[in-house]
PDB file of N, CA and C in Angstrom:
ATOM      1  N   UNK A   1       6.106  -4.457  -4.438  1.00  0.00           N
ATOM      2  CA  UNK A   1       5.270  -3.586  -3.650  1.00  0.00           C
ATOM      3  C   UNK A   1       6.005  -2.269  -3.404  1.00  0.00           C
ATOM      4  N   UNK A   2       5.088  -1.475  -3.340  1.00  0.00           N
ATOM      5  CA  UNK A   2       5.907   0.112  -2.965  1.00  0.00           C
ATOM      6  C   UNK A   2       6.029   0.648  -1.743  1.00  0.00           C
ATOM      7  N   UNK A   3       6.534   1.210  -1.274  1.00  0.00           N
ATOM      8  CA  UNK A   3       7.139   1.519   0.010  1.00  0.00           C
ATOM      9  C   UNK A   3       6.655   3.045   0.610  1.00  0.00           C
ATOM     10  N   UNK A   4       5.638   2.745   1.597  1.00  0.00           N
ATOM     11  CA  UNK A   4       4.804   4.217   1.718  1.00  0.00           C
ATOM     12  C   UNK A   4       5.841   4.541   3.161  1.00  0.00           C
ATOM     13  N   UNK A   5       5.613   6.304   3.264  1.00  0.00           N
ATOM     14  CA  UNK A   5       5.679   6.469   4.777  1.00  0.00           C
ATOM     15  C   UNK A   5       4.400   7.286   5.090  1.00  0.00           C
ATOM     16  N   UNK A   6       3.709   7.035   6.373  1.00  0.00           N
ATOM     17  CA  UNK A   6       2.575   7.541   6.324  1.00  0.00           C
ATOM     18  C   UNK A   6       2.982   8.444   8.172  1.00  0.00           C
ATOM     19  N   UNK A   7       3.076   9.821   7.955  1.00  0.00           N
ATOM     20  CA  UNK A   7       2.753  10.298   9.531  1.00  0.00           C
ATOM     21  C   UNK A   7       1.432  10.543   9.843  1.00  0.00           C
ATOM     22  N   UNK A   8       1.219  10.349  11.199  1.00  0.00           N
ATOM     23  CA  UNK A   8       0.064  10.818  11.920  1.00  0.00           C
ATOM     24  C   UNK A   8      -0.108  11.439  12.962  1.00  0.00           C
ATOM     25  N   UNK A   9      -1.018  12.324  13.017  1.00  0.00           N
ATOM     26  CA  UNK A   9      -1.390  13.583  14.122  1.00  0.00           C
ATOM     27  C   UNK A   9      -2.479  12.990  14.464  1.00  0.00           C
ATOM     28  N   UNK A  10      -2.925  12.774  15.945  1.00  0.00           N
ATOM     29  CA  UNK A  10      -3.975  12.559  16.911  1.00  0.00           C
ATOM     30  C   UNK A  10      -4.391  13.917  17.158  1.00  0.00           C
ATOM     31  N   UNK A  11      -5.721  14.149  17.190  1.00  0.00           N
ATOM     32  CA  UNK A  11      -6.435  15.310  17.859  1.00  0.00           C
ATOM     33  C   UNK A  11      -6.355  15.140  19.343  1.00  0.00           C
ATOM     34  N   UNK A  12      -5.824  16.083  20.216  1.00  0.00           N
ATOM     35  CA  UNK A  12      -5.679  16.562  21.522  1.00  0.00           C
ATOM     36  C   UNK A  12      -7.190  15.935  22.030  1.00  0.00           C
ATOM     37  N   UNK A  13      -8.298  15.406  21.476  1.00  0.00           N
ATOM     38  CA  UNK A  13      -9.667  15.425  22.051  1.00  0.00           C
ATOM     39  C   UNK A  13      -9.917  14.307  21.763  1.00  0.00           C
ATOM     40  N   UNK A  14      -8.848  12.852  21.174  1.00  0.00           N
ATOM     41  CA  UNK A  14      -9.263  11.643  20.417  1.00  0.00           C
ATOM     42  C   UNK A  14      -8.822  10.713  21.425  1.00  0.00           C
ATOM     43  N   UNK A  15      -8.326  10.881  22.613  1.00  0.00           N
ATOM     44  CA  UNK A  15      -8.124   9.771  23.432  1.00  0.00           C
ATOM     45  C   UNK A  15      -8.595  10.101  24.895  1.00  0.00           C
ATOM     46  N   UNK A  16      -9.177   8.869  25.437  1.00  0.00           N
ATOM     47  CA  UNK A  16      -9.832   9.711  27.261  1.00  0.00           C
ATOM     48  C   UNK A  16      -8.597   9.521  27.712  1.00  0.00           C
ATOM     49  N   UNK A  17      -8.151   8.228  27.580  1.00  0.00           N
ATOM     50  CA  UNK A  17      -6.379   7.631  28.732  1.00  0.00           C
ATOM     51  C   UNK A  17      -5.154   7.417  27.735  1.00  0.00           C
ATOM     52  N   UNK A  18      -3.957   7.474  28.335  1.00  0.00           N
ATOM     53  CA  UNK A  18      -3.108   6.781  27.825  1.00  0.00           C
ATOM     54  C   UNK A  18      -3.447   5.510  27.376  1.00  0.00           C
ATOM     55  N   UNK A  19      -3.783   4.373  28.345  1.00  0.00           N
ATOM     56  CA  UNK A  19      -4.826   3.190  27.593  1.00  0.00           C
ATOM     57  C   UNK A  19      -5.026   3.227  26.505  1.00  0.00           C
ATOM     58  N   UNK A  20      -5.923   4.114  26.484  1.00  0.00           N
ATOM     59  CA  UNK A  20      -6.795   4.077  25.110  1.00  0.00           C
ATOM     60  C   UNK A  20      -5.686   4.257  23.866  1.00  0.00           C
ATOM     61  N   UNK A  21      -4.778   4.423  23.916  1.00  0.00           N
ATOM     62  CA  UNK A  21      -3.743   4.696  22.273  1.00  0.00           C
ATOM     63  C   UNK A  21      -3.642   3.184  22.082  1.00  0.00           C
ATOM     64  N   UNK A  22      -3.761   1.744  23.355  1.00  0.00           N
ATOM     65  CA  UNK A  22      -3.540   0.457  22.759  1.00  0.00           C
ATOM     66  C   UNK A  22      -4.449   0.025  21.944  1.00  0.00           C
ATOM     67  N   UNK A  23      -5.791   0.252  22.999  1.00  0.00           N
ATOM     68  CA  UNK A  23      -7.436  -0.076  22.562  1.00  0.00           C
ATOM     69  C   UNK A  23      -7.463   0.545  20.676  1.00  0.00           C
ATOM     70  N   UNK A  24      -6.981   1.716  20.636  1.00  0.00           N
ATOM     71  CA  UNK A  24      -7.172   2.406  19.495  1.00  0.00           C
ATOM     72  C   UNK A  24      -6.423   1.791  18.154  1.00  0.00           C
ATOM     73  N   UNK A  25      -4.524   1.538  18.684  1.00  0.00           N
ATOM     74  CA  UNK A  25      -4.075   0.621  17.878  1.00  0.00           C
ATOM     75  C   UNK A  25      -4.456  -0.458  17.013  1.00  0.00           C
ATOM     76  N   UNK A  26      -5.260  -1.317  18.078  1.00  0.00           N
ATOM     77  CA  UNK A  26      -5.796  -2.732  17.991  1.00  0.00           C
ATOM     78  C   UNK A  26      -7.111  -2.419  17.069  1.00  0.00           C
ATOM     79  N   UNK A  27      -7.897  -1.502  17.507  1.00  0.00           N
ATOM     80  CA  UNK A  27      -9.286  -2.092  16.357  1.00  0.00           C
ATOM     81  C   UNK A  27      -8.826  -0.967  15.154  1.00  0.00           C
ATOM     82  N   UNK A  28      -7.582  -0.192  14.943  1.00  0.00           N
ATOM     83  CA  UNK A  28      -7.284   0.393  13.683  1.00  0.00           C
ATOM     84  C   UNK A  28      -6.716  -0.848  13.041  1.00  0.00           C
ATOM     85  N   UNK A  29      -5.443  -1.758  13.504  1.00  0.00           N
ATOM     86  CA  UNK A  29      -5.105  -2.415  12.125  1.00  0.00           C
ATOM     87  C   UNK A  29      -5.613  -3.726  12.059  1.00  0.00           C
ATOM     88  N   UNK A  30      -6.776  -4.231  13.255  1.00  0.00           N
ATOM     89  CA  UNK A  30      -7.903  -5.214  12.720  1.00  0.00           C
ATOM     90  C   UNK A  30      -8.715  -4.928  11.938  1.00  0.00           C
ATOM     91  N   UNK A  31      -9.020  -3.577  11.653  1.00  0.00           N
ATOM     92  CA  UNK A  31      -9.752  -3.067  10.092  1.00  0.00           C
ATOM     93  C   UNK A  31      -8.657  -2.720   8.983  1.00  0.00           C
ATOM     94  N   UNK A  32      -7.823  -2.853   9.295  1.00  0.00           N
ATOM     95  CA  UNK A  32      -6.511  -2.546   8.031  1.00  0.00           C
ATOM     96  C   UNK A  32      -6.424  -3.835   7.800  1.00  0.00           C
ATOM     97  N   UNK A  33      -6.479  -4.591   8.527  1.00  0.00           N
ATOM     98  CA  UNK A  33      -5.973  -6.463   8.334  1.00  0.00           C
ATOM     99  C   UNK A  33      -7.140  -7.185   7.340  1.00  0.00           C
ATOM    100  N   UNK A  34      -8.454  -6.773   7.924  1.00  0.00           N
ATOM    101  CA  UNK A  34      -9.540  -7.196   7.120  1.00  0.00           C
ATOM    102  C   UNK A  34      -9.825  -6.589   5.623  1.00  0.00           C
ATOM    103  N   UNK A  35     -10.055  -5.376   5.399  1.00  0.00           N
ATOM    104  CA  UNK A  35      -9.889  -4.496   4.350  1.00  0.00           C
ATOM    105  C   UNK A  35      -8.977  -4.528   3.418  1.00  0.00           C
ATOM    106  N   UNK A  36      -7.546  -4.722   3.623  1.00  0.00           N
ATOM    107  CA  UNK A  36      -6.034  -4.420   3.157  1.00  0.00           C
ATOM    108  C   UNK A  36      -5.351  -5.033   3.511  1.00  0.00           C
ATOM    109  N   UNK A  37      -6.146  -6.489   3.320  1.00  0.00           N
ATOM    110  CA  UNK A  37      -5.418  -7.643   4.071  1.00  0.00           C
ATOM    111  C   UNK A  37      -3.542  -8.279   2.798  1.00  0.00           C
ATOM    112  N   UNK A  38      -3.318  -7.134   1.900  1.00  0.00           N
ATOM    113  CA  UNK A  38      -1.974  -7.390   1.537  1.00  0.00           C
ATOM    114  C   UNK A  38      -0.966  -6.411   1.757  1.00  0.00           C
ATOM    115  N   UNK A  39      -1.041  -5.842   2.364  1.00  0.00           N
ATOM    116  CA  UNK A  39      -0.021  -4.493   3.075  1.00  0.00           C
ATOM    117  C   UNK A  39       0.533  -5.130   4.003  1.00  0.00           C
ATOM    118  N   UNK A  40       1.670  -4.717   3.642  1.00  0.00           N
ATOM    119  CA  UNK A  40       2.604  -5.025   5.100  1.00  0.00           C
ATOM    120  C   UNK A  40       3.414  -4.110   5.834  1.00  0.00           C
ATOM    121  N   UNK A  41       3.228  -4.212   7.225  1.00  0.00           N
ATOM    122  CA  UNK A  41       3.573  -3.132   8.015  1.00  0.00           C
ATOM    123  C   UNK A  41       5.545  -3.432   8.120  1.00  0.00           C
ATOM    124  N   UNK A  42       6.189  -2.369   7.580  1.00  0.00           N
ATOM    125  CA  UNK A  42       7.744  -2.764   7.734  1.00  0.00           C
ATOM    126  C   UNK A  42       7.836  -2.168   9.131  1.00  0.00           C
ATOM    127  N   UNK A  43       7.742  -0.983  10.228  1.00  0.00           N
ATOM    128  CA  UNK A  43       8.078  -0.549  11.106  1.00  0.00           C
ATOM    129  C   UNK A  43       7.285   0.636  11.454  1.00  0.00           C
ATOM    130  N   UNK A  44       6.657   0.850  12.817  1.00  0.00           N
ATOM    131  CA  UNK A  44       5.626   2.031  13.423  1.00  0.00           C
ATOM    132  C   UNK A  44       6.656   2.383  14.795  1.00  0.00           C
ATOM    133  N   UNK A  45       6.578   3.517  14.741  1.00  0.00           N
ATOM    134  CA  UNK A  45       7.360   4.803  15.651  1.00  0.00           C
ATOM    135  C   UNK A  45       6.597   5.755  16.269  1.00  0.00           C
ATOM    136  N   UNK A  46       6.842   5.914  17.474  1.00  0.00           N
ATOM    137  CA  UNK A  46       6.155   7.183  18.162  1.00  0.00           C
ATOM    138  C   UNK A  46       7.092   8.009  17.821  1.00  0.00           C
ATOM    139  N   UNK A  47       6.906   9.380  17.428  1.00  0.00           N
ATOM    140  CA  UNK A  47       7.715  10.409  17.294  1.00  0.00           C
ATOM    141  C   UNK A  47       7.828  11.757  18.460  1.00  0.00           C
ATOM    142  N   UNK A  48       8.443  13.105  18.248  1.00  0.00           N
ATOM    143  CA  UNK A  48       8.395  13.642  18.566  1.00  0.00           C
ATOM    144  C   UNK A  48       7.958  14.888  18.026  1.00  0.00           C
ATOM    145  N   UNK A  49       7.408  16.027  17.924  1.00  0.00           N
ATOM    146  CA  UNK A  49       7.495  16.952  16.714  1.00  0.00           C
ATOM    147  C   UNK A  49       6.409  17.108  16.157  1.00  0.00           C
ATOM    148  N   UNK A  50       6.054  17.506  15.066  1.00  0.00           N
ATOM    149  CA  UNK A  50       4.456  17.698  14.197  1.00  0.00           C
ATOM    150  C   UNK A  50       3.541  16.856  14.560  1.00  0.00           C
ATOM    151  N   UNK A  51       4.215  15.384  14.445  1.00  0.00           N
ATOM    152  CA  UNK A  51       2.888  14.479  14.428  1.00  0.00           C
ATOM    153  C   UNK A  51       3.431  13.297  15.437  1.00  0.00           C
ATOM    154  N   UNK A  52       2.341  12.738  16.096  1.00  0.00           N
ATOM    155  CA  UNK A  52       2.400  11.373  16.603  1.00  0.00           C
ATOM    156  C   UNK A  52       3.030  10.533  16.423  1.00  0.00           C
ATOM    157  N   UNK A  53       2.995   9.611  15.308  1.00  0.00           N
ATOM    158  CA  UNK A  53       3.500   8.718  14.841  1.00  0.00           C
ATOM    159  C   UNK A  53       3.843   8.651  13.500  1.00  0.00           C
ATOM    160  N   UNK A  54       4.997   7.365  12.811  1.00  0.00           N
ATOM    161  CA  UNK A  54       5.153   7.891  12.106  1.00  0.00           C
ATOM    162  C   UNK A  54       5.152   6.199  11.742  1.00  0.00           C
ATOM    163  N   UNK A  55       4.724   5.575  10.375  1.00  0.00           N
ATOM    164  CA  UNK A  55       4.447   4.518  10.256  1.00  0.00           C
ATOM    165  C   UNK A  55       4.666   3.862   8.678  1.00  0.00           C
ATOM    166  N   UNK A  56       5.803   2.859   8.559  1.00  0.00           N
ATOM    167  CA  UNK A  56       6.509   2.624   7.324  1.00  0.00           C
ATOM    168  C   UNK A  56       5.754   0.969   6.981  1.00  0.00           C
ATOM    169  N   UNK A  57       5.067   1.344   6.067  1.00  0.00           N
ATOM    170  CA  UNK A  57       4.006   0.049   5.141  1.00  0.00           C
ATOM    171  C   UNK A  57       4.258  -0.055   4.124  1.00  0.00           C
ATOM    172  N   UNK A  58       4.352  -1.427   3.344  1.00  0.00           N
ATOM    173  CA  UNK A  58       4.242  -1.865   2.332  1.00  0.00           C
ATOM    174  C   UNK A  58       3.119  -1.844   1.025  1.00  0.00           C
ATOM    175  N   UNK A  59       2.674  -1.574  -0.034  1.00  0.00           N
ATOM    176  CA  UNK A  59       1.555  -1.759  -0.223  1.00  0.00           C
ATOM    177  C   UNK A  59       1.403  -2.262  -2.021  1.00  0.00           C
ATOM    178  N   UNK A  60       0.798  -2.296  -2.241  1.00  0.00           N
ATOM    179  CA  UNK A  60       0.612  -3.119  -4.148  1.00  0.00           C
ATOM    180  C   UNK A  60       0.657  -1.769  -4.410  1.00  0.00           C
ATOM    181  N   UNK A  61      -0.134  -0.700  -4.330  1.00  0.00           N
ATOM    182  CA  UNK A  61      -0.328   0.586  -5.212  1.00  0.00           C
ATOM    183  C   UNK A  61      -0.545   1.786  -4.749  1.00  0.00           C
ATOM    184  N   UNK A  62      -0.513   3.015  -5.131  1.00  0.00           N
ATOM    185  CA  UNK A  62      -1.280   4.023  -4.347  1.00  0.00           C
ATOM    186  C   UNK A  62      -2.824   4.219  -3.730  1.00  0.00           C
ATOM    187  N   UNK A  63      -3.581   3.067  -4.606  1.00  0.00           N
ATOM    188  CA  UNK A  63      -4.982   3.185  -4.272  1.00  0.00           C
ATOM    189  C   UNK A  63      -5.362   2.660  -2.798  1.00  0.00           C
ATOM    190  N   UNK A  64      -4.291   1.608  -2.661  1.00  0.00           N
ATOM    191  CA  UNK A  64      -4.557   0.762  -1.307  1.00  0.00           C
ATOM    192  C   UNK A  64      -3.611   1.587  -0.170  1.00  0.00           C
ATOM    193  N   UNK A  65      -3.076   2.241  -0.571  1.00  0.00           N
ATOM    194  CA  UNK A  65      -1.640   3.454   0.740  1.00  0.00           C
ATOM    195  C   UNK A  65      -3.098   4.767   0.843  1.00  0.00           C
ATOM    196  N   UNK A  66      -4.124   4.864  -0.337  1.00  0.00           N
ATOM    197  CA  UNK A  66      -4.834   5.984   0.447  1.00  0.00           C
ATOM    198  C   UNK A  66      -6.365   5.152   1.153  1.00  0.00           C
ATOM    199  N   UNK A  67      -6.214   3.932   1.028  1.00  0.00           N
ATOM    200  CA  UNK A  67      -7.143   3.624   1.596  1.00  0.00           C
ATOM    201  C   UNK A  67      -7.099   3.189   3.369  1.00  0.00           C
ATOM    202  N   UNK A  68      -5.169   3.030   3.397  1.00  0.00           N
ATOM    203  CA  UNK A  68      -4.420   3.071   4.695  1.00  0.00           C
ATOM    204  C   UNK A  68      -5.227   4.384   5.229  1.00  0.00           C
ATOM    205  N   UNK A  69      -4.766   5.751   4.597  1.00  0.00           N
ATOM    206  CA  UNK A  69      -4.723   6.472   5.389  1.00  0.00           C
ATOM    207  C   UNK A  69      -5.987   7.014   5.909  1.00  0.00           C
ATOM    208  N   UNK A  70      -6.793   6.640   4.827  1.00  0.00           N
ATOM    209  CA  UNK A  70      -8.655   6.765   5.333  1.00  0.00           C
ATOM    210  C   UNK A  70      -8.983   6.018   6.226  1.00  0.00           C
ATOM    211  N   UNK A  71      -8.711   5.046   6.520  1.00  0.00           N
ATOM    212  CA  UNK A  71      -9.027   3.772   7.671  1.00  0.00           C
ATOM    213  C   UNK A  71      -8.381   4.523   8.605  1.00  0.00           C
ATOM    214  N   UNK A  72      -7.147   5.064   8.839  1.00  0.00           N
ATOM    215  CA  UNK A  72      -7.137   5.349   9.842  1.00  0.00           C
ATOM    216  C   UNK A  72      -7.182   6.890  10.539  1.00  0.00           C
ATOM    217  N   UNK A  73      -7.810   7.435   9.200  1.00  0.00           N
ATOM    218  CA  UNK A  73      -8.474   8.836   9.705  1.00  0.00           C
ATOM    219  C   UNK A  73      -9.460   8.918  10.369  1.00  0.00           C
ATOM    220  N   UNK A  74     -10.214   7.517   9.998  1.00  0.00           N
ATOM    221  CA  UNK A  74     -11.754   7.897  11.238  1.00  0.00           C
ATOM    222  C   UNK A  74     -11.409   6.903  12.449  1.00  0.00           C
ATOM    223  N   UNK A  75     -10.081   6.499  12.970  1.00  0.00           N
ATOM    224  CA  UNK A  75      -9.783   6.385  14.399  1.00  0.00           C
ATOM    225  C   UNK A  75      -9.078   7.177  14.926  1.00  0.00           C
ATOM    226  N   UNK A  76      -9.518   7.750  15.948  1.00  0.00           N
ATOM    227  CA  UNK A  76      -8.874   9.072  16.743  1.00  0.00           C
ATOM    228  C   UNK A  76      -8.901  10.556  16.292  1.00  0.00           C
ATOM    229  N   UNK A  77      -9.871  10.417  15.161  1.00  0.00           N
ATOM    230  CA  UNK A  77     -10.044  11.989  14.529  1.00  0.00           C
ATOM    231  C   UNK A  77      -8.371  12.216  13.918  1.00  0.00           C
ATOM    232  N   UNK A  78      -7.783  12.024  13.477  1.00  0.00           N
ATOM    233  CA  UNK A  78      -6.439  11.791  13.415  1.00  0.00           C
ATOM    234  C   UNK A  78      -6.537  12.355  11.994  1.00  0.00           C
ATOM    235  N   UNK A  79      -5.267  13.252  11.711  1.00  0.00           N
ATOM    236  CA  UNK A  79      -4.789  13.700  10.111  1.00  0.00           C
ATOM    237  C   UNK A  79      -3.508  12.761  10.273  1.00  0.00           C
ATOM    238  N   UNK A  80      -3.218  12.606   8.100  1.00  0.00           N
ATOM    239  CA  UNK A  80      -2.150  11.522   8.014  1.00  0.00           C
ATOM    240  C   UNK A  80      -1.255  12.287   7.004  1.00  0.00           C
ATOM    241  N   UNK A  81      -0.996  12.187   6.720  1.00  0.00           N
ATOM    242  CA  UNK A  81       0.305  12.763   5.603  1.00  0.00           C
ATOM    243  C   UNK A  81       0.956  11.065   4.881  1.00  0.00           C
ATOM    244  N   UNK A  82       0.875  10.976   3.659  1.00  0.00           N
ATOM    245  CA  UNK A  82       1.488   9.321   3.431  1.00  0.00           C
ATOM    246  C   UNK A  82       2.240  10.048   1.881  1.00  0.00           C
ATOM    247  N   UNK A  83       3.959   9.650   2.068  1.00  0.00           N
ATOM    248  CA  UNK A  83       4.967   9.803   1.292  1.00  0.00           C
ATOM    249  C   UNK A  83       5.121   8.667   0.448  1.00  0.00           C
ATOM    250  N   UNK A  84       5.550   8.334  -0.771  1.00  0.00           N
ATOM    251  CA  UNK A  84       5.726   7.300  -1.212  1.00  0.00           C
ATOM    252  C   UNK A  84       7.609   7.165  -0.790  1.00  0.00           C
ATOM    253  N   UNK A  85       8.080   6.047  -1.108  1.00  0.00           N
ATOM    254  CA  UNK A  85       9.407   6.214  -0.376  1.00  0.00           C
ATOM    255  C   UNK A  85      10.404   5.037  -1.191  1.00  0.00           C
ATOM    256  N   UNK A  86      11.723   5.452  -1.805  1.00  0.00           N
ATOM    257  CA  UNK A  86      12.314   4.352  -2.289  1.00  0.00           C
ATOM    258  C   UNK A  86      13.616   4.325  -1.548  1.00  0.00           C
ATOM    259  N   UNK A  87      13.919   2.580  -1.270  1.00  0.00           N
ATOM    260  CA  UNK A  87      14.954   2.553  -0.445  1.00  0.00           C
ATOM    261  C   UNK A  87      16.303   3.460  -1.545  1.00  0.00           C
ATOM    262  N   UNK A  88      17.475   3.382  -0.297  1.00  0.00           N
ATOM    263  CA  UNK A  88      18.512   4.569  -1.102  1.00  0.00           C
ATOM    264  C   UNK A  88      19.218   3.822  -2.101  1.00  0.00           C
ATOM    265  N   UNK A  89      19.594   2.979  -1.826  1.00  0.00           N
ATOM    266  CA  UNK A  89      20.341   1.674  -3.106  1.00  0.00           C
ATOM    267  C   UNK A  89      19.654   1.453  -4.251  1.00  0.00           C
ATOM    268  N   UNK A  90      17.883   1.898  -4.328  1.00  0.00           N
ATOM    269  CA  UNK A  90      17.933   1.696  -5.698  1.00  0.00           C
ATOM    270  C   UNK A  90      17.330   3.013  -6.103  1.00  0.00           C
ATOM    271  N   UNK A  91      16.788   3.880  -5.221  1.00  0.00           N
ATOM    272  CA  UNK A  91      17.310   5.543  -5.547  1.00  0.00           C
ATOM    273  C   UNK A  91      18.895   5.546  -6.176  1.00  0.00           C
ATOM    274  N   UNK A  92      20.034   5.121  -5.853  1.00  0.00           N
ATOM    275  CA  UNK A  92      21.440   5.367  -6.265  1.00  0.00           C
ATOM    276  C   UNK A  92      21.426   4.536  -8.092  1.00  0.00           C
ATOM    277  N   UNK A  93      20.579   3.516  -8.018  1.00  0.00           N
ATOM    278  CA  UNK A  93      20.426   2.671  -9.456  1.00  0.00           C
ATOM    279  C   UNK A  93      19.656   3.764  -9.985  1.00  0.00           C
ATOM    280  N   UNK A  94      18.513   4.332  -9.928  1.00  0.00           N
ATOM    281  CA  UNK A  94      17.557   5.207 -11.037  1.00  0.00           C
ATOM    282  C   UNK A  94      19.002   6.198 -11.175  1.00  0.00           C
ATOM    283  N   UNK A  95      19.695   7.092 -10.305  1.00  0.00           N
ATOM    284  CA  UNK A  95      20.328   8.579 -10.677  1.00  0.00           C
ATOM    285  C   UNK A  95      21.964   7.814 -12.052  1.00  0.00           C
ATOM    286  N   UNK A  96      21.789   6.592 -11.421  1.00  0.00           N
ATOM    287  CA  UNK A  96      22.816   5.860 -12.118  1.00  0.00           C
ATOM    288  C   UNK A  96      22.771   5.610 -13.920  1.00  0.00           C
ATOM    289  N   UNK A  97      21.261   5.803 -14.018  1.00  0.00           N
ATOM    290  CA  UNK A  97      20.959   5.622 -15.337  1.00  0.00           C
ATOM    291  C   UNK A  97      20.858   6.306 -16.224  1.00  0.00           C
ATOM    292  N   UNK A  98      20.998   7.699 -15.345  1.00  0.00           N
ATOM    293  CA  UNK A  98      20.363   9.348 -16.063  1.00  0.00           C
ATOM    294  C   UNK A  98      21.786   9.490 -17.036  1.00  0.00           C
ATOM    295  N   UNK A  99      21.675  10.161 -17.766  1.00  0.00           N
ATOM    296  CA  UNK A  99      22.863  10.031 -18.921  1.00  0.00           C
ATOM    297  C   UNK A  99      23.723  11.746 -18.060  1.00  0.00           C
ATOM    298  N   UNK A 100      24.775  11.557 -18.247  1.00  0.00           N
ATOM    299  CA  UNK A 100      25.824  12.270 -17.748  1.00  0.00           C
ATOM    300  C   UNK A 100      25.506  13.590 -19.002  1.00  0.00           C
ATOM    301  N   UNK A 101      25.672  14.529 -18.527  1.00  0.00           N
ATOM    302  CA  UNK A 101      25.777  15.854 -18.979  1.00  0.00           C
ATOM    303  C   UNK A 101      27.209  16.716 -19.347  1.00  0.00           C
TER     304      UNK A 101
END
């Protein structure tokens, strides 16, 4: 499986309460669970800075990492940004293979 990072920006106008970011949580990845029920969530972060959150998933392909980020564009009016991402140890194996110059 490939290794997405996906950030997210909430619209200033997408939540009435603090509350509501749990309420919102909960029926976003009970439709990610049903839909995209083979993704796996490695670790979700509140951030500081550009965007809200910032949220590291597992997924089979790119088709199912943009179907992440559509599911959860229509909760909270929310924009996503989703990186594909390889751990650094086998980033260090691909540069390892490149033929020396």
């Amino acid at each position: 499986m490939q290794t997405y990072i996906m950030l997210t920006r909430l619209l200033p106008t997408a939540l009435n309460s603090p509350r509501s970011l749990e309420e919102l949580e909960k029926a976003a990845m009970e439709r990610i669970r049903s839909q995209c029920p083979e993704v796996e969530w490695v670790h979700n972060f509140a951030v500081f800075g550009g965007c809200d959150y910032l949220d590291i998933f597992r997924a089979p392909d790119n088709d199912t990492a943009m179907k992440i980020s559509a599911i959860i564009r229509t909760f909270g009016h929310a924009s996503t940004e989703i990186w594909p991402a390889t751990e650094w140890r086998h980033f260090k194996d691909l540069i390892r293979a490149l033929p020396a110059e």
